[in-house]
Structures are given as structure tokens and as C-alpha cells.
PDB file of N, CA and C in Angstrom:
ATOM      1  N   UNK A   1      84.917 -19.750  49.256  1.00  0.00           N
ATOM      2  CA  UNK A   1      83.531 -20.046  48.908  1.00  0.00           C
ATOM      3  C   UNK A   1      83.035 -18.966  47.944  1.00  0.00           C
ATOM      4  N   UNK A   2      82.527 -18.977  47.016  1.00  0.00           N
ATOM      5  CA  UNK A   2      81.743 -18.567  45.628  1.00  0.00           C
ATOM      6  C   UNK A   2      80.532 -17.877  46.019  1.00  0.00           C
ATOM      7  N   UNK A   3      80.593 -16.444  45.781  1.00  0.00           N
ATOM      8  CA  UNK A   3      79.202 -15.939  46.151  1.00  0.00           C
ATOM      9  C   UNK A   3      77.932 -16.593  45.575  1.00  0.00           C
ATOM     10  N   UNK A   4      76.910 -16.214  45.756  1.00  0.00           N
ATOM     11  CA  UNK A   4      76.328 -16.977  45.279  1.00  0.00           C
ATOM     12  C   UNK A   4      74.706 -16.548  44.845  1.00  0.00           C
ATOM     13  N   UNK A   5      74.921 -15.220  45.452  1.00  0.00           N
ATOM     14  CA  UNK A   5      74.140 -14.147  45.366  1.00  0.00           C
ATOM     15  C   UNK A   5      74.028 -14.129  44.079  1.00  0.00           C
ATOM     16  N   UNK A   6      72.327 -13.636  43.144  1.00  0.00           N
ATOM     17  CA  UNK A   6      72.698 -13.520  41.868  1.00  0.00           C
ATOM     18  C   UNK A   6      73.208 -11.832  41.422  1.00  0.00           C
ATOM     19  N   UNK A   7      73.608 -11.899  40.204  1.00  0.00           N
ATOM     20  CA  UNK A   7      74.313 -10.073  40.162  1.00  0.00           C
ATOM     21  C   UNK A   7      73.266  -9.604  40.230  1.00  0.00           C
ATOM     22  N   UNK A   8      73.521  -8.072  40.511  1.00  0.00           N
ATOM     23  CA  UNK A   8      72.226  -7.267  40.698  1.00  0.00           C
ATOM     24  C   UNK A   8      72.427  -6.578  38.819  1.00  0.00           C
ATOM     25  N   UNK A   9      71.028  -6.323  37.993  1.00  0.00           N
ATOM     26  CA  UNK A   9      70.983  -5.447  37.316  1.00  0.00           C
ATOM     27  C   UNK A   9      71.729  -3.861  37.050  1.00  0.00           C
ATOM     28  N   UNK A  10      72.213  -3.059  36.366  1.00  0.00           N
ATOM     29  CA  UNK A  10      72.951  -2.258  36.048  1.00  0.00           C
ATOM     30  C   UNK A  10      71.747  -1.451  36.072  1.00  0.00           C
ATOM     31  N   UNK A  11      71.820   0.043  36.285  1.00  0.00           N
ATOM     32  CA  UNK A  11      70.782   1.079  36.453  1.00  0.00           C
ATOM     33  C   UNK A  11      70.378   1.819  34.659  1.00  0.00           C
ATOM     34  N   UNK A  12      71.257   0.978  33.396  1.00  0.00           N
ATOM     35  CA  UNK A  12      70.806   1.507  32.410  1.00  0.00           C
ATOM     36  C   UNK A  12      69.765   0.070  32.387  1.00  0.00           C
ATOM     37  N   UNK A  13      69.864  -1.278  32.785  1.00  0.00           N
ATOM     38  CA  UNK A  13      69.202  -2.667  32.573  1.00  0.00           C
ATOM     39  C   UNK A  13      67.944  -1.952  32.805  1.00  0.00           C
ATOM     40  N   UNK A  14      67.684  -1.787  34.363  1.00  0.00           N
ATOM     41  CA  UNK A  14      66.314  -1.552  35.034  1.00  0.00           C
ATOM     42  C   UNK A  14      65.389  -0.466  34.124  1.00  0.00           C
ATOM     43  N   UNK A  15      66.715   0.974  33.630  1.00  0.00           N
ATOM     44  CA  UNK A  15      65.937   2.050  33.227  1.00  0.00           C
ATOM     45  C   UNK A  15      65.334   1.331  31.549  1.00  0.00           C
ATOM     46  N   UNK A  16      65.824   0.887  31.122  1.00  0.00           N
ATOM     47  CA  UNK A  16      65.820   0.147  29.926  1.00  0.00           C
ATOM     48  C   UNK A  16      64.713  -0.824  30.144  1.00  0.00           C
ATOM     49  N   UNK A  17      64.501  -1.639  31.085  1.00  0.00           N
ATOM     50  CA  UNK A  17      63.719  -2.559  30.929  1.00  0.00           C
ATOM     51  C   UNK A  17      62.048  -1.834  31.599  1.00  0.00           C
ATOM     52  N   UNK A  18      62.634  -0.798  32.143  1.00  0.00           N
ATOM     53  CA  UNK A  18      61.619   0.011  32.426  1.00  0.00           C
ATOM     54  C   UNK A  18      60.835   0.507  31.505  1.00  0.00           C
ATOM     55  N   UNK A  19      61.600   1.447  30.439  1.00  0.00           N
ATOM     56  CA  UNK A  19      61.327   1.973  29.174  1.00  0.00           C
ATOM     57  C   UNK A  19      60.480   1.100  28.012  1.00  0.00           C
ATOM     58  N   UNK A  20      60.491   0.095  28.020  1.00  0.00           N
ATOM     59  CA  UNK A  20      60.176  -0.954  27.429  1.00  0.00           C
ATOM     60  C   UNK A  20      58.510  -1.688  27.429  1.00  0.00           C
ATOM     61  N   UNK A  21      59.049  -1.603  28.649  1.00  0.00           N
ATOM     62  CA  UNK A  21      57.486  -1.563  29.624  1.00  0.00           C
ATOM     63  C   UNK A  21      56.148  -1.051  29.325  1.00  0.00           C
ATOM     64  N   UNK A  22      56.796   0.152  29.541  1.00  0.00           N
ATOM     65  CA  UNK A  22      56.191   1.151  29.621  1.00  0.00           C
ATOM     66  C   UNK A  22      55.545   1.751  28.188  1.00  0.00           C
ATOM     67  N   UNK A  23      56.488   1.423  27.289  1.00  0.00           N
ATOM     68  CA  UNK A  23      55.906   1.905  25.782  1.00  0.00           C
ATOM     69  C   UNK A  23      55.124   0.640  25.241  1.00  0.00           C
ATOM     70  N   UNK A  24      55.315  -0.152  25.484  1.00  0.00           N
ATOM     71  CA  UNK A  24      54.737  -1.429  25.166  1.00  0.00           C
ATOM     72  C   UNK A  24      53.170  -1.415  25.580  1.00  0.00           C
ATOM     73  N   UNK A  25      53.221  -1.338  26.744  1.00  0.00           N
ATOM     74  CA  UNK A  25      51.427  -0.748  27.207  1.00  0.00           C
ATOM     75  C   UNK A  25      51.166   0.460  26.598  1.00  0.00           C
ATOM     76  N   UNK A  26      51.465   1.478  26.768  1.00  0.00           N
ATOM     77  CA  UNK A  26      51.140   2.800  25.716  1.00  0.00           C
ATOM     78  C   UNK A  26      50.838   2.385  24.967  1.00  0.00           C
ATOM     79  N   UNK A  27      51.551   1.927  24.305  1.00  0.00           N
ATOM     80  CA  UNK A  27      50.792   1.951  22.660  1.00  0.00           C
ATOM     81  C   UNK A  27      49.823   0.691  22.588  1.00  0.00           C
ATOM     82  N   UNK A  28      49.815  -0.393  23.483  1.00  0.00           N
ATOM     83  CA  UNK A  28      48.728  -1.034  23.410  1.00  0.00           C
ATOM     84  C   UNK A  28      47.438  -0.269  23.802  1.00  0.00           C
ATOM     85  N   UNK A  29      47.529   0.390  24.898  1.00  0.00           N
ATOM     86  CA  UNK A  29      46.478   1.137  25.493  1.00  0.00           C
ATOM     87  C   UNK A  29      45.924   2.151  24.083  1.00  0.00           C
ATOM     88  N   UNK A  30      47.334   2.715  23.268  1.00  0.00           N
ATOM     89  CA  UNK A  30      46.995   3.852  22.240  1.00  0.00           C
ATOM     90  C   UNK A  30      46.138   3.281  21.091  1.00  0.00           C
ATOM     91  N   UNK A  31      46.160   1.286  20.741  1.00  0.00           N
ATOM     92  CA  UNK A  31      45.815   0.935  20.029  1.00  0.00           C
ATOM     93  C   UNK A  31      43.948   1.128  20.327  1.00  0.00           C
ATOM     94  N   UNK A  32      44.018   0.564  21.329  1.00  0.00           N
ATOM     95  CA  UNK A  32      42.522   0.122  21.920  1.00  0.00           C
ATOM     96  C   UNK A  32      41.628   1.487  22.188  1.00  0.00           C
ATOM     97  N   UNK A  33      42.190   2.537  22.890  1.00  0.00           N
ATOM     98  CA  UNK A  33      41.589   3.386  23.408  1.00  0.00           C
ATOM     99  C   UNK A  33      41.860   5.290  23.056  1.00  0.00           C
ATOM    100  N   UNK A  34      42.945   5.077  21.550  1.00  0.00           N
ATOM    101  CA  UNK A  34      43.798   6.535  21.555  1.00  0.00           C
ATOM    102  C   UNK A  34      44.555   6.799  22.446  1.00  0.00           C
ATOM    103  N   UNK A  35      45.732   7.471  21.633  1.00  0.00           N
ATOM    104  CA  UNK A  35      46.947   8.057  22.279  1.00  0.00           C
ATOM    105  C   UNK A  35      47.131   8.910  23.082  1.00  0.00           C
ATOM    106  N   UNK A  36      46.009   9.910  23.434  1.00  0.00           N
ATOM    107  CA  UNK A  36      46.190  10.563  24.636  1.00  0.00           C
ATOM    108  C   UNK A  36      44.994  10.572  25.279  1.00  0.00           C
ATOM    109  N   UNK A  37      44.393  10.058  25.286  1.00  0.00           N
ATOM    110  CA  UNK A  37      42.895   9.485  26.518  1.00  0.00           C
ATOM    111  C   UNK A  37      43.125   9.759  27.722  1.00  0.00           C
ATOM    112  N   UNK A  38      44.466   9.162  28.022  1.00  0.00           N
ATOM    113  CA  UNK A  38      44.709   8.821  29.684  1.00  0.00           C
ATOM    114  C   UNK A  38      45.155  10.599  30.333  1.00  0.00           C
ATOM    115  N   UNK A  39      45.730  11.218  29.191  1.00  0.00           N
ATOM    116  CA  UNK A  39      46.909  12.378  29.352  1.00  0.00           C
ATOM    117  C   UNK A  39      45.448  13.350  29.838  1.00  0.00           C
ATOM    118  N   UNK A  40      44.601  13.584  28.601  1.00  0.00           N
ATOM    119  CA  UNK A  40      42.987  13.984  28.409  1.00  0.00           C
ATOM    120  C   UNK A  40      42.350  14.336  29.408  1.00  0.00           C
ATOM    121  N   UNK A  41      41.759  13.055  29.716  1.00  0.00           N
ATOM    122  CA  UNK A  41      40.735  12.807  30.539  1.00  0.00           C
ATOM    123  C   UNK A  41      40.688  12.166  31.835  1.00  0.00           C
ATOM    124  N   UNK A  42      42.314  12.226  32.478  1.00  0.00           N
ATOM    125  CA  UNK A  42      42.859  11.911  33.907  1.00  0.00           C
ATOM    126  C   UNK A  42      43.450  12.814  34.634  1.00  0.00           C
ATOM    127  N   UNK A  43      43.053  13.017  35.820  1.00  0.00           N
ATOM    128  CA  UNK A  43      44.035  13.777  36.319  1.00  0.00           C
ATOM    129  C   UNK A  43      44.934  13.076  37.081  1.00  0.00           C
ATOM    130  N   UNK A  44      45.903  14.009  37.696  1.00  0.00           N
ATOM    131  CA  UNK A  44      47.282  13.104  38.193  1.00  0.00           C
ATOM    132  C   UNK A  44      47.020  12.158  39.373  1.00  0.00           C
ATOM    133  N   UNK A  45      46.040  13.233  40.164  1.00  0.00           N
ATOM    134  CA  UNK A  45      45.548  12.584  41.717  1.00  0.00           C
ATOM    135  C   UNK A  45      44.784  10.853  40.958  1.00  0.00           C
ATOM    136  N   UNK A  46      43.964  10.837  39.856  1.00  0.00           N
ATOM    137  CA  UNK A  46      43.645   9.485  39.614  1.00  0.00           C
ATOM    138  C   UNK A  46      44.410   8.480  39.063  1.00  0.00           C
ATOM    139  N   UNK A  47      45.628   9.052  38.263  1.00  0.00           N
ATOM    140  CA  UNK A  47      46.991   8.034  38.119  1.00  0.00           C
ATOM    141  C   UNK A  47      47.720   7.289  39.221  1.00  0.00           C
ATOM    142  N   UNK A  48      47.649   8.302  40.463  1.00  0.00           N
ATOM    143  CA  UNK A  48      48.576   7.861  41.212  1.00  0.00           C
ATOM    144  C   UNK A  48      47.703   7.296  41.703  1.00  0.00           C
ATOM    145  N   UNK A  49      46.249   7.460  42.247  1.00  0.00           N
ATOM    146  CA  UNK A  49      45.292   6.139  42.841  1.00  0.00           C
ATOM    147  C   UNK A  49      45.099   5.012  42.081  1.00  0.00           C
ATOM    148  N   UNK A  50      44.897   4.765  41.090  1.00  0.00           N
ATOM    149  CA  UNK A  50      45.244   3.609  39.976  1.00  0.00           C
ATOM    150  C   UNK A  50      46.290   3.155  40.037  1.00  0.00           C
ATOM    151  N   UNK A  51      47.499   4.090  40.080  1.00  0.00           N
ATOM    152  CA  UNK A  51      48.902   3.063  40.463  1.00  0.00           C
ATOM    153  C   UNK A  51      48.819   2.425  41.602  1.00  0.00           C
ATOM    154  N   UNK A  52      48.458   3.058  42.983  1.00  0.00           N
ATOM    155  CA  UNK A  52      48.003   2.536  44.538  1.00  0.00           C
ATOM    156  C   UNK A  52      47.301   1.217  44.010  1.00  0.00           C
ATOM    157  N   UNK A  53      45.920   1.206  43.649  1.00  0.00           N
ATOM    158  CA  UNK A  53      45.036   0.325  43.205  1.00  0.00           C
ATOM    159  C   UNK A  53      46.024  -1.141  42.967  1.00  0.00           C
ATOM    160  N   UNK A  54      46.538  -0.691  41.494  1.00  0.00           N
ATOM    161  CA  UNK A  54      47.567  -1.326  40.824  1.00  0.00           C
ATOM    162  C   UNK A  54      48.445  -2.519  41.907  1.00  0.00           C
ATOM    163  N   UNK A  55      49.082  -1.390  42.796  1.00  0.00           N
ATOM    164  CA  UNK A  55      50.033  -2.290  43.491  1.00  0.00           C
ATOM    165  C   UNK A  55      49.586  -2.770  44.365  1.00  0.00           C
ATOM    166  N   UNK A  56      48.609  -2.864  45.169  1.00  0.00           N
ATOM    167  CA  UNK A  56      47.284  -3.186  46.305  1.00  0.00           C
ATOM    168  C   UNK A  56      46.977  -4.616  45.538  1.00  0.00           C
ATOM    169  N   UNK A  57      46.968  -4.703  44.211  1.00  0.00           N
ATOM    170  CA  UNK A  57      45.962  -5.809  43.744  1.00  0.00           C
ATOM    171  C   UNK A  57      46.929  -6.753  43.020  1.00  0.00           C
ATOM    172  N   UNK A  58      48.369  -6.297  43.101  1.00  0.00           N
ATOM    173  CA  UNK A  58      49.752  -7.084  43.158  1.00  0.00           C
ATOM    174  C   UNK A  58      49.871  -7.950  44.120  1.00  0.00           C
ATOM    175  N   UNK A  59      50.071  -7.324  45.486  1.00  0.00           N
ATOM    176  CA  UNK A  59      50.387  -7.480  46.307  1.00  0.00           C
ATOM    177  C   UNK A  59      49.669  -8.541  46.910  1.00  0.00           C
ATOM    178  N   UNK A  60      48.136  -8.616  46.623  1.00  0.00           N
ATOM    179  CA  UNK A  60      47.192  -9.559  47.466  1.00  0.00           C
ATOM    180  C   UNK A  60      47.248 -10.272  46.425  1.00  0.00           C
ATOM    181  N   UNK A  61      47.535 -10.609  45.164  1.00  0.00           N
ATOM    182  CA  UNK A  61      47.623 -11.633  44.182  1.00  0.00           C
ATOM    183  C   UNK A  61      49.123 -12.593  44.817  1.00  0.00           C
ATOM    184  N   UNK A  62      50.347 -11.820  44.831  1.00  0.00           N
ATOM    185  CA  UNK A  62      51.384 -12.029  45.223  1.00  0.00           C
ATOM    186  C   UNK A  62      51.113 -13.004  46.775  1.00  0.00           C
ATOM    187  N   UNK A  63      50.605 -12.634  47.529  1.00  0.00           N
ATOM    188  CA  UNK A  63      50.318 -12.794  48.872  1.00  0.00           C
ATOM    189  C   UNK A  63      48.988 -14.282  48.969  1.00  0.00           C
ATOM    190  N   UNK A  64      48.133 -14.230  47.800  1.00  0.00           N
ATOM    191  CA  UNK A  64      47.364 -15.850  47.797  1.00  0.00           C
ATOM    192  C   UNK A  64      46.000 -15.150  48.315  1.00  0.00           C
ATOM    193  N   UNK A  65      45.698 -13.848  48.081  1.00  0.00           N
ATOM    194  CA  UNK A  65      44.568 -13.615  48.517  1.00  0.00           C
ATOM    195  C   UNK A  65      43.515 -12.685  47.977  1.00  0.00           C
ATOM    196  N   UNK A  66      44.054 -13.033  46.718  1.00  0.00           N
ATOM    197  CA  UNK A  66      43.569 -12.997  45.534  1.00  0.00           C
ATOM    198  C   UNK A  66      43.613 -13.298  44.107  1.00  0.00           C
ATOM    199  N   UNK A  67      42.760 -13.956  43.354  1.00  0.00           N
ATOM    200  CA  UNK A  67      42.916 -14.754  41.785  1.00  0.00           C
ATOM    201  C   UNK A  67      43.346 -13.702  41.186  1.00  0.00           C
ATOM    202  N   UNK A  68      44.338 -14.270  40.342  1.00  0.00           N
ATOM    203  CA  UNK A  68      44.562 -13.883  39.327  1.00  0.00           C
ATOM    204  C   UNK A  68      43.459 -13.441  38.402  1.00  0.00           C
ATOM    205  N   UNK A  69      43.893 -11.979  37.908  1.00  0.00           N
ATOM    206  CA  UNK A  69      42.562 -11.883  36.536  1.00  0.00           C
ATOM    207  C   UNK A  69      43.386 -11.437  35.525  1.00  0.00           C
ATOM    208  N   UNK A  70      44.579 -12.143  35.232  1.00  0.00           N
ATOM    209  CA  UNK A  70      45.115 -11.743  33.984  1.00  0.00           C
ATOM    210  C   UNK A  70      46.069 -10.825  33.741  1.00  0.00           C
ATOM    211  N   UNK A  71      45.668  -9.887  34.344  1.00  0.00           N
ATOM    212  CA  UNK A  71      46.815  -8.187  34.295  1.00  0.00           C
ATOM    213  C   UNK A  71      48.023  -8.389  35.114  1.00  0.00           C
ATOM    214  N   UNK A  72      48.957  -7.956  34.808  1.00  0.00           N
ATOM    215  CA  UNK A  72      50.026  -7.743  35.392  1.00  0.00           C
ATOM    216  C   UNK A  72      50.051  -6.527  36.268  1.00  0.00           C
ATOM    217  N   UNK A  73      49.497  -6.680  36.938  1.00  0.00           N
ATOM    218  CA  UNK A  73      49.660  -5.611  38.009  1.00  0.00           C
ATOM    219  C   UNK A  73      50.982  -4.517  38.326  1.00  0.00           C
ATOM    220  N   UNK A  74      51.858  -5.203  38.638  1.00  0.00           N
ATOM    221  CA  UNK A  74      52.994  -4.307  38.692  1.00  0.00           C
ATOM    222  C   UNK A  74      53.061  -3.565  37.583  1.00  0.00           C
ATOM    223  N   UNK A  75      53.201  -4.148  36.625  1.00  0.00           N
ATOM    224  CA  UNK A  75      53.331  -3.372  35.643  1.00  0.00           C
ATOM    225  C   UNK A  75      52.803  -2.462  35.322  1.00  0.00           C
ATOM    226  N   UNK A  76      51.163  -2.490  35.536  1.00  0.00           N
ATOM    227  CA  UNK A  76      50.385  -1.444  35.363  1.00  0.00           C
ATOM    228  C   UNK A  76      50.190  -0.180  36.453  1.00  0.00           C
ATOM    229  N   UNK A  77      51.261  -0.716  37.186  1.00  0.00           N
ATOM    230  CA  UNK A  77      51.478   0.338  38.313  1.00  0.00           C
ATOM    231  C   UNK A  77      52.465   1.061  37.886  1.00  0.00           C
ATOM    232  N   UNK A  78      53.219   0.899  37.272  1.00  0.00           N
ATOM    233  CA  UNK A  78      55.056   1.670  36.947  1.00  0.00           C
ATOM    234  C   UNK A  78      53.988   2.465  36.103  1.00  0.00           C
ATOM    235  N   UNK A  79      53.122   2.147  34.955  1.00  0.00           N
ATOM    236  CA  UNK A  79      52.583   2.788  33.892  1.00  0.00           C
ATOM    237  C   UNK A  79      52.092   3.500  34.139  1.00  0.00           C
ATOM    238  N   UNK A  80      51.175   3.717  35.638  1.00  0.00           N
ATOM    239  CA  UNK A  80      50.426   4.582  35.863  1.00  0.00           C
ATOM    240  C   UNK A  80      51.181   6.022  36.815  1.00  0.00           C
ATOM    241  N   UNK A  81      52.131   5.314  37.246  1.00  0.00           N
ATOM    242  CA  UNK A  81      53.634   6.110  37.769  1.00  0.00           C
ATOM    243  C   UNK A  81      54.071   6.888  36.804  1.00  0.00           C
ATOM    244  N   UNK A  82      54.436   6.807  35.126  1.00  0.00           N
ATOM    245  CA  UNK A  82      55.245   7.155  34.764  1.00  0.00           C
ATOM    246  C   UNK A  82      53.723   8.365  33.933  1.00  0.00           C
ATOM    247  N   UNK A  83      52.655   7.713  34.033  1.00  0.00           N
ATOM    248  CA  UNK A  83      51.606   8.785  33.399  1.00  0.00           C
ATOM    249  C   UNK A  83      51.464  10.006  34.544  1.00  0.00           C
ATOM    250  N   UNK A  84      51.615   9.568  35.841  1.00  0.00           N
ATOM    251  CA  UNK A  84      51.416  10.777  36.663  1.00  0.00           C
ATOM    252  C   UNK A  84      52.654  11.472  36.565  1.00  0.00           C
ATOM    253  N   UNK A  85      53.779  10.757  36.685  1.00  0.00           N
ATOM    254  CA  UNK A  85      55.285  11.971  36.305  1.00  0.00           C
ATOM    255  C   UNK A  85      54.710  12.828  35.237  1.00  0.00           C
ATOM    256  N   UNK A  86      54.139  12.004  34.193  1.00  0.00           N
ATOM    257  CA  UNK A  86      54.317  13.522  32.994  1.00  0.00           C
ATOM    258  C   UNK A  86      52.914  14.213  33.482  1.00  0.00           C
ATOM    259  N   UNK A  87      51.884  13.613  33.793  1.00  0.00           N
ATOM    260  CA  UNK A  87      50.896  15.012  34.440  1.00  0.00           C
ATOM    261  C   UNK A  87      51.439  15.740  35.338  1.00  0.00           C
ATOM    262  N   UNK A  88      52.280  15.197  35.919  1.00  0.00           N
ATOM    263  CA  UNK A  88      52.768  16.199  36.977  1.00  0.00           C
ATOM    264  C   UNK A  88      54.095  17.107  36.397  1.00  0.00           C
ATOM    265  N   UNK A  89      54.443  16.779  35.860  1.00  0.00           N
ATOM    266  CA  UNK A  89      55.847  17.722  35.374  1.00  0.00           C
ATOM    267  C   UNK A  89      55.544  18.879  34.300  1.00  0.00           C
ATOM    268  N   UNK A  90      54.051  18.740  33.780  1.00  0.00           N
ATOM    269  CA  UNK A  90      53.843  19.722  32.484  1.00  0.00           C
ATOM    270  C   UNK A  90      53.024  20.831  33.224  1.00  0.00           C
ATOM    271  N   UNK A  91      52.650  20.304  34.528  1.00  0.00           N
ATOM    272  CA  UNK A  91      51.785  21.000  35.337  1.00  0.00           C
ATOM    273  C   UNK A  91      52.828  21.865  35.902  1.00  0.00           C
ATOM    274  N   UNK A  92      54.165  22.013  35.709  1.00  0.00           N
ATOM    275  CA  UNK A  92      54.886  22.925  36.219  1.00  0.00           C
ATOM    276  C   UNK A  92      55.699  22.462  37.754  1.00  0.00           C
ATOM    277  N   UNK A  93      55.010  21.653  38.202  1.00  0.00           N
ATOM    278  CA  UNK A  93      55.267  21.057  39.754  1.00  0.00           C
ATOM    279  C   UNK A  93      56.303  20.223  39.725  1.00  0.00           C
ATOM    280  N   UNK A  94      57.365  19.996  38.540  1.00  0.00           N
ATOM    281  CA  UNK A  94      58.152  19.178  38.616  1.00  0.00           C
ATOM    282  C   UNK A  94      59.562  19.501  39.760  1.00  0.00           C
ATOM    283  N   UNK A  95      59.987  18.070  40.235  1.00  0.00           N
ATOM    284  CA  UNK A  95      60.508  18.209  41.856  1.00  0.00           C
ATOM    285  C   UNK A  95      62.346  17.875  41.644  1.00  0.00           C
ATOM    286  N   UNK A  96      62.739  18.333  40.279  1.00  0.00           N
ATOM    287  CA  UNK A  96      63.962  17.950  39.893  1.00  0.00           C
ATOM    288  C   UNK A  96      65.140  19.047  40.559  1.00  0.00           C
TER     289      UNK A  96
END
């Protein structure tokens, strides 16, 4: 019998499709609002509550218990993930 499972993604796919993501909103965000606004005038503790936010308002969209308003939620959660990594890593606190 034929698995049937589908393949799982390769860890350059995910990091790649991650990367992608992620610059794709940047620079939309950089179009609308300047390129370092978020870096500026956020601190890390409000990235990572915006990412929380983010995936909270996935999750109850995902779940039917809440409308859609357009945003991709997840997505804007990885984004707000990958803005608190770099507030957090220039801040010296990086956990590598």
C-alpha cells in the first residue's frame, strides 16, 4: 500500500518561503508607512503582543468565530516575530 501522506517541505522550502513573506510585507508596510517606523517607534514587548494579537485573531477566524477582515493573520504574525527577533538581537539579548 502507497503512502499517502503528503511530503513534508524541506527546511530551506519553509525558510525560503518564510523569507519571502516576510520581505514582501516589509516593503509593503515600507511603501505605505517608511522603512523603519516599526524598528523606530516599537518596542519588542509590542511586536511580540501584535504577533499574540496576530495569531489570537487567526485562530478565531480559523475556528468560525470570527469574520474575516481581509488580513492574513498568520502571516502578520511571523512578521511581527521576525520584527521582534531583530529588536531583540540588536538589543544585545540575542539567545544563539
Amino acid at each position: 500500500m502507497k503512502d499517502e501522506r503528503p511530503k513534508a517541505p524541506t527546511h530551506e522550502e519553509v525558510a525560503s518561503r518564510a523569507y519571502y513573506v516576510i520581505k514582501k510585507v516589509l516593503d509593503l508596510g515600507a511603501d505605505s508607512h517608511g522603512r523603519a517606523v516599526w524598528y523606530m517607534n516599537e518596542s519588542l514587548s509590542r511586536q511580540t503582543l501584535l504577533a499574540s494579537r496576530h495569531l489570537c485573531t487567526h485562530m478565531l477566524q480559523q475556528n468560525g468565530e470570527k469574520t474575516s477582515d481581509g488580513e492574513d493573520h498568520l502571516v502578520n504574525a511571523l512578521v511581527r516575530c521576525a520584527m521582534a527577533l531583530a529588536k531583540r538581537d540588536d538589543s544585545g539579548n540575542c539567545c544563539e
